[in-house]
C-alpha atoms as a PDB file:
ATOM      1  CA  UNK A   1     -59.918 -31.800  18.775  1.00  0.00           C
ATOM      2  CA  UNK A   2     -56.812 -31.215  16.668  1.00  0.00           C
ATOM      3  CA  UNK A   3     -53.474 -30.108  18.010  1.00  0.00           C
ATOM      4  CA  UNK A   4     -51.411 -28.748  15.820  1.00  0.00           C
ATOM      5  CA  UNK A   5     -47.783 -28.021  15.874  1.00  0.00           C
ATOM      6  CA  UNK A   6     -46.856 -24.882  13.901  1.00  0.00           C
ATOM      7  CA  UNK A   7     -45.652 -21.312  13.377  1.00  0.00           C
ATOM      8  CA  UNK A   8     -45.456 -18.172  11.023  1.00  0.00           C
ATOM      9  CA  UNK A   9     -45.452 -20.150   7.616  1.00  0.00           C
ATOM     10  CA  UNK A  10     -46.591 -21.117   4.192  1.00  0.00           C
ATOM     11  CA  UNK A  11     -46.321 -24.610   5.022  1.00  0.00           C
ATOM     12  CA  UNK A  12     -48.642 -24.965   8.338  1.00  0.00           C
ATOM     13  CA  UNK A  13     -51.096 -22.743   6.480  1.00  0.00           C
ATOM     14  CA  UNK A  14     -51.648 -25.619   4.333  1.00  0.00           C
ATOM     15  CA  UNK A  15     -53.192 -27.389   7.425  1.00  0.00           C
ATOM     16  CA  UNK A  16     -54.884 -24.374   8.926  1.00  0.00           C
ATOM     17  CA  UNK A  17     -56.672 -23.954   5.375  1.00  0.00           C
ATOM     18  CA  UNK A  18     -58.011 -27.516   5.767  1.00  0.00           C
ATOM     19  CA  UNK A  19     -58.703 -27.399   8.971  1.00  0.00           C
ATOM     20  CA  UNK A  20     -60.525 -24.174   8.597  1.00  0.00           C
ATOM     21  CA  UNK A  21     -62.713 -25.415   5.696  1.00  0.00           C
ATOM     22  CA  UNK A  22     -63.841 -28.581   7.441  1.00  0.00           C
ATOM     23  CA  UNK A  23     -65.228 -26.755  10.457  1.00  0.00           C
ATOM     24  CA  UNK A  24     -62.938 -28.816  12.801  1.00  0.00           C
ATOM     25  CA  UNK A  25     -61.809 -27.722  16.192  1.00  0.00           C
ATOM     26  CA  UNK A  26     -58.340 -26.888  16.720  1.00  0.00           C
ATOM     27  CA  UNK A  27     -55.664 -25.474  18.792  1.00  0.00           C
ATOM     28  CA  UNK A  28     -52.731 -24.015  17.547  1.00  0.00           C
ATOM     29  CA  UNK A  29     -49.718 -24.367  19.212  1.00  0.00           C
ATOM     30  CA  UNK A  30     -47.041 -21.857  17.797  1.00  0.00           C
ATOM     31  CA  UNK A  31     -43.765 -24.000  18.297  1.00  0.00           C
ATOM     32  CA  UNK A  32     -40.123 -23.030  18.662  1.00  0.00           C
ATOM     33  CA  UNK A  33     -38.899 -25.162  15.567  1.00  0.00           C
ATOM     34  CA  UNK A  34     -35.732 -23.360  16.614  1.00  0.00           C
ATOM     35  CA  UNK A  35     -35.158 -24.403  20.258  1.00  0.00           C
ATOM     36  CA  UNK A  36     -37.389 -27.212  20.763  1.00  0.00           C
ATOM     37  CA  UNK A  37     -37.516 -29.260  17.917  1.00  0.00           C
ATOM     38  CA  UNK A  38     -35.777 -31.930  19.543  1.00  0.00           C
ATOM     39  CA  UNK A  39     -37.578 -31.972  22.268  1.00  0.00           C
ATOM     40  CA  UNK A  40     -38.497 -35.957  23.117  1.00  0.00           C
ATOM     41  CA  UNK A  41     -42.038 -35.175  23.178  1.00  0.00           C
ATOM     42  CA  UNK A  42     -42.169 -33.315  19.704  1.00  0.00           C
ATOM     43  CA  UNK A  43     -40.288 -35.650  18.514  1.00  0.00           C
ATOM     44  CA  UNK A  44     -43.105 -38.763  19.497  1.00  0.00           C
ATOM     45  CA  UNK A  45     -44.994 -36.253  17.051  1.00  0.00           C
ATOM     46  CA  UNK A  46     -42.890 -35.732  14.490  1.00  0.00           C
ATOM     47  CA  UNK A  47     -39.254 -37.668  14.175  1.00  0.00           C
ATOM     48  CA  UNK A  48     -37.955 -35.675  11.324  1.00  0.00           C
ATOM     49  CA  UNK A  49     -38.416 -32.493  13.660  1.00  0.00           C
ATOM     50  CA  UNK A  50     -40.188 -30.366  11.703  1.00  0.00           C
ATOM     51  CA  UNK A  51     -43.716 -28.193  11.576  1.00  0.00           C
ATOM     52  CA  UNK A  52     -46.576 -28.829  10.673  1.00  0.00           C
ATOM     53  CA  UNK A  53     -47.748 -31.958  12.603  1.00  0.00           C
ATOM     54  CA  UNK A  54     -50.896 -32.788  14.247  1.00  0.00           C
ATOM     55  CA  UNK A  55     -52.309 -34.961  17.250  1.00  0.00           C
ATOM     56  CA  UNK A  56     -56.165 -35.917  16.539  1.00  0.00           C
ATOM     57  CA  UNK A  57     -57.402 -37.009  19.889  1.00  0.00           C
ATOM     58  CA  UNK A  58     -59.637 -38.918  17.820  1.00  0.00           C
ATOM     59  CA  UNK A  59     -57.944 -40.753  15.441  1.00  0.00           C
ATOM     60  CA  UNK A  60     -58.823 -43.757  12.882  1.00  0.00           C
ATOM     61  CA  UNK A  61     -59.684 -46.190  15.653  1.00  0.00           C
ATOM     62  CA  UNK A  62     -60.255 -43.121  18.599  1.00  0.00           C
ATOM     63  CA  UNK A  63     -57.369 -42.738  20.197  1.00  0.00           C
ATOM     64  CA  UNK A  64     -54.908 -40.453  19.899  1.00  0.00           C
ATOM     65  CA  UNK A  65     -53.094 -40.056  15.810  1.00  0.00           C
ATOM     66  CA  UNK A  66     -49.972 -38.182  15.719  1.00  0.00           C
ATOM     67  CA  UNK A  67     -49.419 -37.252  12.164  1.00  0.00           C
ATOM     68  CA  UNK A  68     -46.718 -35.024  10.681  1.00  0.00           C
ATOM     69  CA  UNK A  69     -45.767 -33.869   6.719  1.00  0.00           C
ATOM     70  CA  UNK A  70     -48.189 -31.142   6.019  1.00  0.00           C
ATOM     71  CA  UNK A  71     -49.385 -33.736   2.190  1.00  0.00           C
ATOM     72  CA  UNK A  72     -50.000 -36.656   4.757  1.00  0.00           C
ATOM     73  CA  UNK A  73     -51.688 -34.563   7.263  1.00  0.00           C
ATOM     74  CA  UNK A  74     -54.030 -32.873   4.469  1.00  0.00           C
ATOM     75  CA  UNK A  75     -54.936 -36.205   3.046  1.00  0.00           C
ATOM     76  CA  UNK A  76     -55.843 -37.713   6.237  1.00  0.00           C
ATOM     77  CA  UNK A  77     -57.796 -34.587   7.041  1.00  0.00           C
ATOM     78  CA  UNK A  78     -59.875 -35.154   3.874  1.00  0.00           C
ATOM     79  CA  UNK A  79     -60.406 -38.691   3.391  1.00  0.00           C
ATOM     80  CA  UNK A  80     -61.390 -39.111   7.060  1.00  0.00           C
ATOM     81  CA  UNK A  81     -64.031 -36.101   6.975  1.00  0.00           C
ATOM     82  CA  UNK A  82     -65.257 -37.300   3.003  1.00  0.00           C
ATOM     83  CA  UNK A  83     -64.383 -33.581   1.726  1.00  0.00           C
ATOM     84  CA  UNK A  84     -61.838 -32.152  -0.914  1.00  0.00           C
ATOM     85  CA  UNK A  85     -60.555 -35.206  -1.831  1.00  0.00           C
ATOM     86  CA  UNK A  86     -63.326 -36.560  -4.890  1.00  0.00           C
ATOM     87  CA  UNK A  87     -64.664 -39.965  -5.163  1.00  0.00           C
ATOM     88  CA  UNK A  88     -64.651 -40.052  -8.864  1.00  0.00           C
ATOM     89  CA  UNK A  89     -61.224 -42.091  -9.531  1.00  0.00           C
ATOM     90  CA  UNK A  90     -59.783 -40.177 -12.077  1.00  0.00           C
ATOM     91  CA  UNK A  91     -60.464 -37.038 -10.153  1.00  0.00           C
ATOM     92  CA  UNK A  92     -58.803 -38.941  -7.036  1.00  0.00           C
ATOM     93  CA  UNK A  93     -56.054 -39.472  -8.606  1.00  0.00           C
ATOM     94  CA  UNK A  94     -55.243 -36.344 -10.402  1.00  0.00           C
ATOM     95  CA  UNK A  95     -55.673 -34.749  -6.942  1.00  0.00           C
ATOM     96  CA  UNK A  96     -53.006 -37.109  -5.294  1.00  0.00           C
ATOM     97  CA  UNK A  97     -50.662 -35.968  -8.356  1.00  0.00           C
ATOM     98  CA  UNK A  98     -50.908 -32.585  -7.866  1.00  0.00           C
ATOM     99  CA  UNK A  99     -50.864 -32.380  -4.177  1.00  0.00           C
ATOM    100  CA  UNK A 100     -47.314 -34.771  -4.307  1.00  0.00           C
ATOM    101  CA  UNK A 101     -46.135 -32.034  -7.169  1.00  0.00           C
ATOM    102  CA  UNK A 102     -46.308 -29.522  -4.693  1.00  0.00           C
ATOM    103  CA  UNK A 103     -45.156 -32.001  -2.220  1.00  0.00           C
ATOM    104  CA  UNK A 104     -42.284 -32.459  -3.952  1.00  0.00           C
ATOM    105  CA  UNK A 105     -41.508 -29.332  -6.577  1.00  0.00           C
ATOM    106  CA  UNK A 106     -42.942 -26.198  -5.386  1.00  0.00           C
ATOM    107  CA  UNK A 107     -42.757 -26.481  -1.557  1.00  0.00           C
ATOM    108  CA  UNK A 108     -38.919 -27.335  -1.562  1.00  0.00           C
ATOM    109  CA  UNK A 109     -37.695 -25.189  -4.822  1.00  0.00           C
ATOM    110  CA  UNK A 110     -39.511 -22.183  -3.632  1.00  0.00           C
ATOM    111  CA  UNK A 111     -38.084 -22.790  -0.244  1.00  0.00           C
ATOM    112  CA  UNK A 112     -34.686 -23.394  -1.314  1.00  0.00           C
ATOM    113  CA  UNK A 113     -34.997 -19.965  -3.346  1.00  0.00           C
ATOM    114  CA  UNK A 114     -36.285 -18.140  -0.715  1.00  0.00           C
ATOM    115  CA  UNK A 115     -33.415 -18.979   1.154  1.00  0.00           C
ATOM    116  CA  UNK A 116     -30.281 -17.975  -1.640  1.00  0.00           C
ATOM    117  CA  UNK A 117     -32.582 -15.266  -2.581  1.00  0.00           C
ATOM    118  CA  UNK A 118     -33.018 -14.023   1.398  1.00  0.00           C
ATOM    119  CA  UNK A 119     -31.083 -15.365   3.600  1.00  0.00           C
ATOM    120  CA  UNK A 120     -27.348 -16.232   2.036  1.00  0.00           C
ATOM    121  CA  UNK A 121     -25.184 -13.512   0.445  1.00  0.00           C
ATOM    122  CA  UNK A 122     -22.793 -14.204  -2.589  1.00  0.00           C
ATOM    123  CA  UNK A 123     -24.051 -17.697  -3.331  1.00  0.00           C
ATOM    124  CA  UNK A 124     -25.219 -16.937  -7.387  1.00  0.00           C
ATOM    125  CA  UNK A 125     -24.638 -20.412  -8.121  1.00  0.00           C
ATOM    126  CA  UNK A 126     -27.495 -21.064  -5.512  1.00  0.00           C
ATOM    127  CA  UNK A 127     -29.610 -18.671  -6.408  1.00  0.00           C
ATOM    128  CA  UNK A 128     -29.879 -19.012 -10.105  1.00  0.00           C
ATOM    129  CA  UNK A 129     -30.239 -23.035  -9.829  1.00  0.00           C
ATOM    130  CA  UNK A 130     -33.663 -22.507  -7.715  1.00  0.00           C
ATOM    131  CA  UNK A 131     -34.497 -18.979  -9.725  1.00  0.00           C
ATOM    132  CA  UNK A 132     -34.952 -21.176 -12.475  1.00  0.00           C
ATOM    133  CA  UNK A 133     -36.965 -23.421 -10.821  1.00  0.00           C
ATOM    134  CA  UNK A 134     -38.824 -21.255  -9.691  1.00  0.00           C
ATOM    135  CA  UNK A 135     -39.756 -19.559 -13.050  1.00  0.00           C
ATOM    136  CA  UNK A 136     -40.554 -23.263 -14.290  1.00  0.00           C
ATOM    137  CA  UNK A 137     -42.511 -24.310 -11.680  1.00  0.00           C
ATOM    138  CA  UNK A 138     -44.826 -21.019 -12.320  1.00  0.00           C
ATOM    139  CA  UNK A 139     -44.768 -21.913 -16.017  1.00  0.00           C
ATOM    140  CA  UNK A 140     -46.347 -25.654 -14.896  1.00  0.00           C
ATOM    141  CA  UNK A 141     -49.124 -24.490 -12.850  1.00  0.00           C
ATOM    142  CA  UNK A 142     -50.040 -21.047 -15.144  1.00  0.00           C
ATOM    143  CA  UNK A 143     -50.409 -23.659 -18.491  1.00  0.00           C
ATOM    144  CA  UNK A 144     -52.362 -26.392 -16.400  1.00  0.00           C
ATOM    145  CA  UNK A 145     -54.637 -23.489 -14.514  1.00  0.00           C
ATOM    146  CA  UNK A 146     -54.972 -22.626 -18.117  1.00  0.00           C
ATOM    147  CA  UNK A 147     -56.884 -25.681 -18.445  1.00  0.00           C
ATOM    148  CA  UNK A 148     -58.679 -26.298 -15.182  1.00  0.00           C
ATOM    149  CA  UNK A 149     -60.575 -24.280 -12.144  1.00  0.00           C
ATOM    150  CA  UNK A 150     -58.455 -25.501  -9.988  1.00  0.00           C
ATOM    151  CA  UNK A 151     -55.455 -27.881 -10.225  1.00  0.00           C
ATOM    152  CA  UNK A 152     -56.385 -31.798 -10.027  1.00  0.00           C
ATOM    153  CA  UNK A 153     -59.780 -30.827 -11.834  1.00  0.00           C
ATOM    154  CA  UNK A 154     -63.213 -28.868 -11.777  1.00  0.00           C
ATOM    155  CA  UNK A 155     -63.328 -28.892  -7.809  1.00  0.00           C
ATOM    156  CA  UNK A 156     -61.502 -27.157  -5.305  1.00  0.00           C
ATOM    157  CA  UNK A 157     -59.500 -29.834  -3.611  1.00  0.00           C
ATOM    158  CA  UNK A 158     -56.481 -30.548  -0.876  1.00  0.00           C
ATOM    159  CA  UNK A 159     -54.244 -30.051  -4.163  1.00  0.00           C
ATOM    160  CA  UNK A 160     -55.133 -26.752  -3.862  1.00  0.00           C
ATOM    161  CA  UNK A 161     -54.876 -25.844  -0.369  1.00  0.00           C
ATOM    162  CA  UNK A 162     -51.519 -27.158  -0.251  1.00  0.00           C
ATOM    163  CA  UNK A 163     -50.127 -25.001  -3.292  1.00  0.00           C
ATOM    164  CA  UNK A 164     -52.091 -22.127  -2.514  1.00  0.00           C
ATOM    165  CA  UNK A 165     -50.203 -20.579   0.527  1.00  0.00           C
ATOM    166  CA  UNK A 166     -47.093 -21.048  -1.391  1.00  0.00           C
ATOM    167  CA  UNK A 167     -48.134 -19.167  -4.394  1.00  0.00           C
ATOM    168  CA  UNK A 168     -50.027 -16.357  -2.468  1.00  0.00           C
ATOM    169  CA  UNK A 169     -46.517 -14.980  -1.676  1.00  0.00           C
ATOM    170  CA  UNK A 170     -45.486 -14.512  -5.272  1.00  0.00           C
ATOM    171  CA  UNK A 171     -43.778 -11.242  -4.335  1.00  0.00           C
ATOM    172  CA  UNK A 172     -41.283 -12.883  -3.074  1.00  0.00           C
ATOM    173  CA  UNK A 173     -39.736 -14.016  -5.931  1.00  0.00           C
ATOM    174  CA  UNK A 174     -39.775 -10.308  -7.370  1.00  0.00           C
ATOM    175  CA  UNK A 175     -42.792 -11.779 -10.101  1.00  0.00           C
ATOM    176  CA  UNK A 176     -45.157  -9.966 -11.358  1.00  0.00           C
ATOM    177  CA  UNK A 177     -48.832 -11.545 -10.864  1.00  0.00           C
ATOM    178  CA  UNK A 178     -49.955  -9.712 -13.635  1.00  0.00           C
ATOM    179  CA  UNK A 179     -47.597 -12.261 -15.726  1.00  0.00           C
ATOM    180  CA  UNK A 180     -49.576 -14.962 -14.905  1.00  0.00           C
ATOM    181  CA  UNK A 181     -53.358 -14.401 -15.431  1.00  0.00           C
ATOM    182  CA  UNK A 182     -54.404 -18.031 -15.067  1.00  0.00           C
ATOM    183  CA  UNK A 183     -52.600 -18.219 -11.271  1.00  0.00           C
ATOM    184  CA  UNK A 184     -53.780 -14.604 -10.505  1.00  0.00           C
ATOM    185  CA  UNK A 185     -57.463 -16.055 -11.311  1.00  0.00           C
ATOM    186  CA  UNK A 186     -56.957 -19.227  -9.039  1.00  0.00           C
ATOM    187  CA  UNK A 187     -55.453 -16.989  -6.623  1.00  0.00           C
ATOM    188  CA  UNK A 188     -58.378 -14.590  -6.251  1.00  0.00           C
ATOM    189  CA  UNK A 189     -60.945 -17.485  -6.398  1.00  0.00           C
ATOM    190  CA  UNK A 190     -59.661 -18.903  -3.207  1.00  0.00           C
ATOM    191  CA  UNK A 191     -58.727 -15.848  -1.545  1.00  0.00           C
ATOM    192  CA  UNK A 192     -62.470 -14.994  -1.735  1.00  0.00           C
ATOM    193  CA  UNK A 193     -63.373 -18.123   0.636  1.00  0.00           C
ATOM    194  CA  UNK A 194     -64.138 -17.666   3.889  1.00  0.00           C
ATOM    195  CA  UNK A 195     -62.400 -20.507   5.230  1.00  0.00           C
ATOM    196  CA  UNK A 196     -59.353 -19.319   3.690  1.00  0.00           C
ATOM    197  CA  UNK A 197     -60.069 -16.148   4.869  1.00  0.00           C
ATOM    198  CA  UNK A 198     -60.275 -16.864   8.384  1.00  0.00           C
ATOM    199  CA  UNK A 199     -56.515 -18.805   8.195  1.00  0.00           C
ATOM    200  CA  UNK A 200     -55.450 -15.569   6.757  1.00  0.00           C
ATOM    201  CA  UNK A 201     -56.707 -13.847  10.218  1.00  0.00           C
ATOM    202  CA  UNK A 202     -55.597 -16.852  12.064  1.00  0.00           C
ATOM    203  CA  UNK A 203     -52.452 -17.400  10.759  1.00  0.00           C
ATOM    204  CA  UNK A 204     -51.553 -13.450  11.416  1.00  0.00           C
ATOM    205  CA  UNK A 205     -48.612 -11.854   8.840  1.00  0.00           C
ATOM    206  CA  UNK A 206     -46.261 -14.196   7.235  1.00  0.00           C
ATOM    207  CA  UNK A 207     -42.572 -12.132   5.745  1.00  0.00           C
ATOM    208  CA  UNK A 208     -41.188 -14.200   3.620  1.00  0.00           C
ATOM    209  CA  UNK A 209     -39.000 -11.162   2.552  1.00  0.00           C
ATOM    210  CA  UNK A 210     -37.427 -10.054   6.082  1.00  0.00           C
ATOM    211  CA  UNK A 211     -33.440  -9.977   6.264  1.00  0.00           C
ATOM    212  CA  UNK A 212     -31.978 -12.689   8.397  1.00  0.00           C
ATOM    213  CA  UNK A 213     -31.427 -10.361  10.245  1.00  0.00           C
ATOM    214  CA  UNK A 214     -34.638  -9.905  11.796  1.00  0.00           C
ATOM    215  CA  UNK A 215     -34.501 -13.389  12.853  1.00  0.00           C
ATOM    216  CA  UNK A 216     -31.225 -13.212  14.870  1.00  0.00           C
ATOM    217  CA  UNK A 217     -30.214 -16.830  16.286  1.00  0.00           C
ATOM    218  CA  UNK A 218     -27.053 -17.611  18.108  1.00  0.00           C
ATOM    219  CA  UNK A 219     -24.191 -20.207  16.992  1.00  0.00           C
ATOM    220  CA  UNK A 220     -25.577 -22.555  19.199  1.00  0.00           C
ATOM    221  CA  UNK A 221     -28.991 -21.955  17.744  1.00  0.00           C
ATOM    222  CA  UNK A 222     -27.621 -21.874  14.088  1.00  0.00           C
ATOM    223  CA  UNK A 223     -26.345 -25.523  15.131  1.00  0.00           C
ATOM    224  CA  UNK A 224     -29.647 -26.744  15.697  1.00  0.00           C
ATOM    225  CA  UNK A 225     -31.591 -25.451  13.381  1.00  0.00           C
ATOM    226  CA  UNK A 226     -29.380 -26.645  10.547  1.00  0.00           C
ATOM    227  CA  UNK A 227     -27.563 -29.316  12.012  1.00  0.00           C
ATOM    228  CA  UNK A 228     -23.995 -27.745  12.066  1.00  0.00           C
ATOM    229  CA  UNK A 229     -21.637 -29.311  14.239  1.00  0.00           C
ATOM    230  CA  UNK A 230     -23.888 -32.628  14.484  1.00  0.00           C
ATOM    231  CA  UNK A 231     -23.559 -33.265  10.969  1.00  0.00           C
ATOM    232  CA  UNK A 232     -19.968 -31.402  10.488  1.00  0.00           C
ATOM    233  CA  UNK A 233     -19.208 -34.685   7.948  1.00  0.00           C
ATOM    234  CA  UNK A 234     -21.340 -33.141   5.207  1.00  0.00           C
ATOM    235  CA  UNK A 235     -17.714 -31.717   4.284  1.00  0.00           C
ATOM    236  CA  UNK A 236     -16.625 -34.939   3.731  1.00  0.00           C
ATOM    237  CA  UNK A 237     -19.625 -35.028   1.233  1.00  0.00           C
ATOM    238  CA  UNK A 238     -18.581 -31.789  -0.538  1.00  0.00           C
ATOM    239  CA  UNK A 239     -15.151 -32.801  -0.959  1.00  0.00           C
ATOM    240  CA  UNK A 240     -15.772 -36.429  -2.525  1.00  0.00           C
END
């Protein structure tokens, strides 16, 4: 049985995908990242304090694993159950690469746009720093879709699944799909899978476009959620 810590978002969907396409049994917990995520226990989880993260009750040597980043997670996931994660070497490794692009490019530009973009008003400095990010980011994975099914290489892999979710909510970003033919052809081909169709229905909606407004937290929330107040010396930071 897995546990898993998550919510409303792109990011845990990576690990429902996964989780859904290797038949595994799971429960879902939907956490308060807001109010709880420094709770002690959560924290034994995940020390950073953030969702996804997983408990396997039956971890590497049968006890109890918890795990947290949604890359680690998925490549635990798939090397531990021998599926979407190839034994050919070269295919290995090109599916490590991609999975630690999106790891490290698409998951935090795209985030970081979505929030100047959504959430912050006259910040156009912000903004147009991840916009164009953004717009490169698109331009990576449309050439290299360009040249394989999927992403690593001819097999649908955890590279996938984590970039996926991400990319599914292209409206966001005011795009148009229809710019992109190679992504809009990745996009439908995993769509169309059952699995991923059941994380849709488990997941429920995901708005990446509503107003902060509809997601009204409290100065004392705002605190720790961000870190105000506890890290008030990033000013110091800004100023040297």
């Amino acid at each position: 049985m897995i546990e898993l810590f998550g919510g409303d978002t792109p990011n845990v969907m990576k690990v429902v995908i996964a989780l859904e396409e290797l038949g595994l049994e799971y429960k879902h917990n939907y956490f308060d990242i807001v109010n709880d995520k420094d709770d002690p226990k959560f924290r034994a989880v995940n020390p950073n304090g953030r969702i996804p993260a997983i408990i396997d009750s039956e971890g590497v040597d049968g006890s109890p694993l918890p795990l947290a980043e949604s890359g680690a997670i998925l490549y635990y996931l798939a090397e531990k159950h021998g599926a979407f994660y190839p034994t050919d070497l070269k295919k290995r490794y090109a599916t490590m690469q991609w999975l630690m692009f999106q790891m490290s490019g698409i998951g935090p530009m795209f985030g970081q746009y979505v929030y100047f973009s959504r959430r912050v008003q006259n910040q156009q400095h912000g903004h147009d720093r991840y916009a164009t990010e953004v717009l490169r980011l698109y331009d990576v994975v449309e050439k290299r879709l360009g040249e394989s099914r999927f992403l690593a290489c001819d097999e649908y892999t955890i590279a996938d699944m984590a970039t996926f979710p991400t990319l599914h909510y292209v409206k966001v970003t005011g795009m148009n799909r229809a710019d992109y033919p190679n992504i809009g052809r990745w996009m439908e081909e995993i769509a169309a899978r059952p699995a991923v169709d059941r994380s849709f229905k488990a997941m429920g909606d995901i708005d990446l476009e509503a107003p902060m407004s509809s997601y009204p937290l409290t100065e004392d929330q705002w605190d720790r959620m961000f870190g105000r107040g506890k890290y008030s010396r990033a000013d110091s930071l800004r100023d040297a």
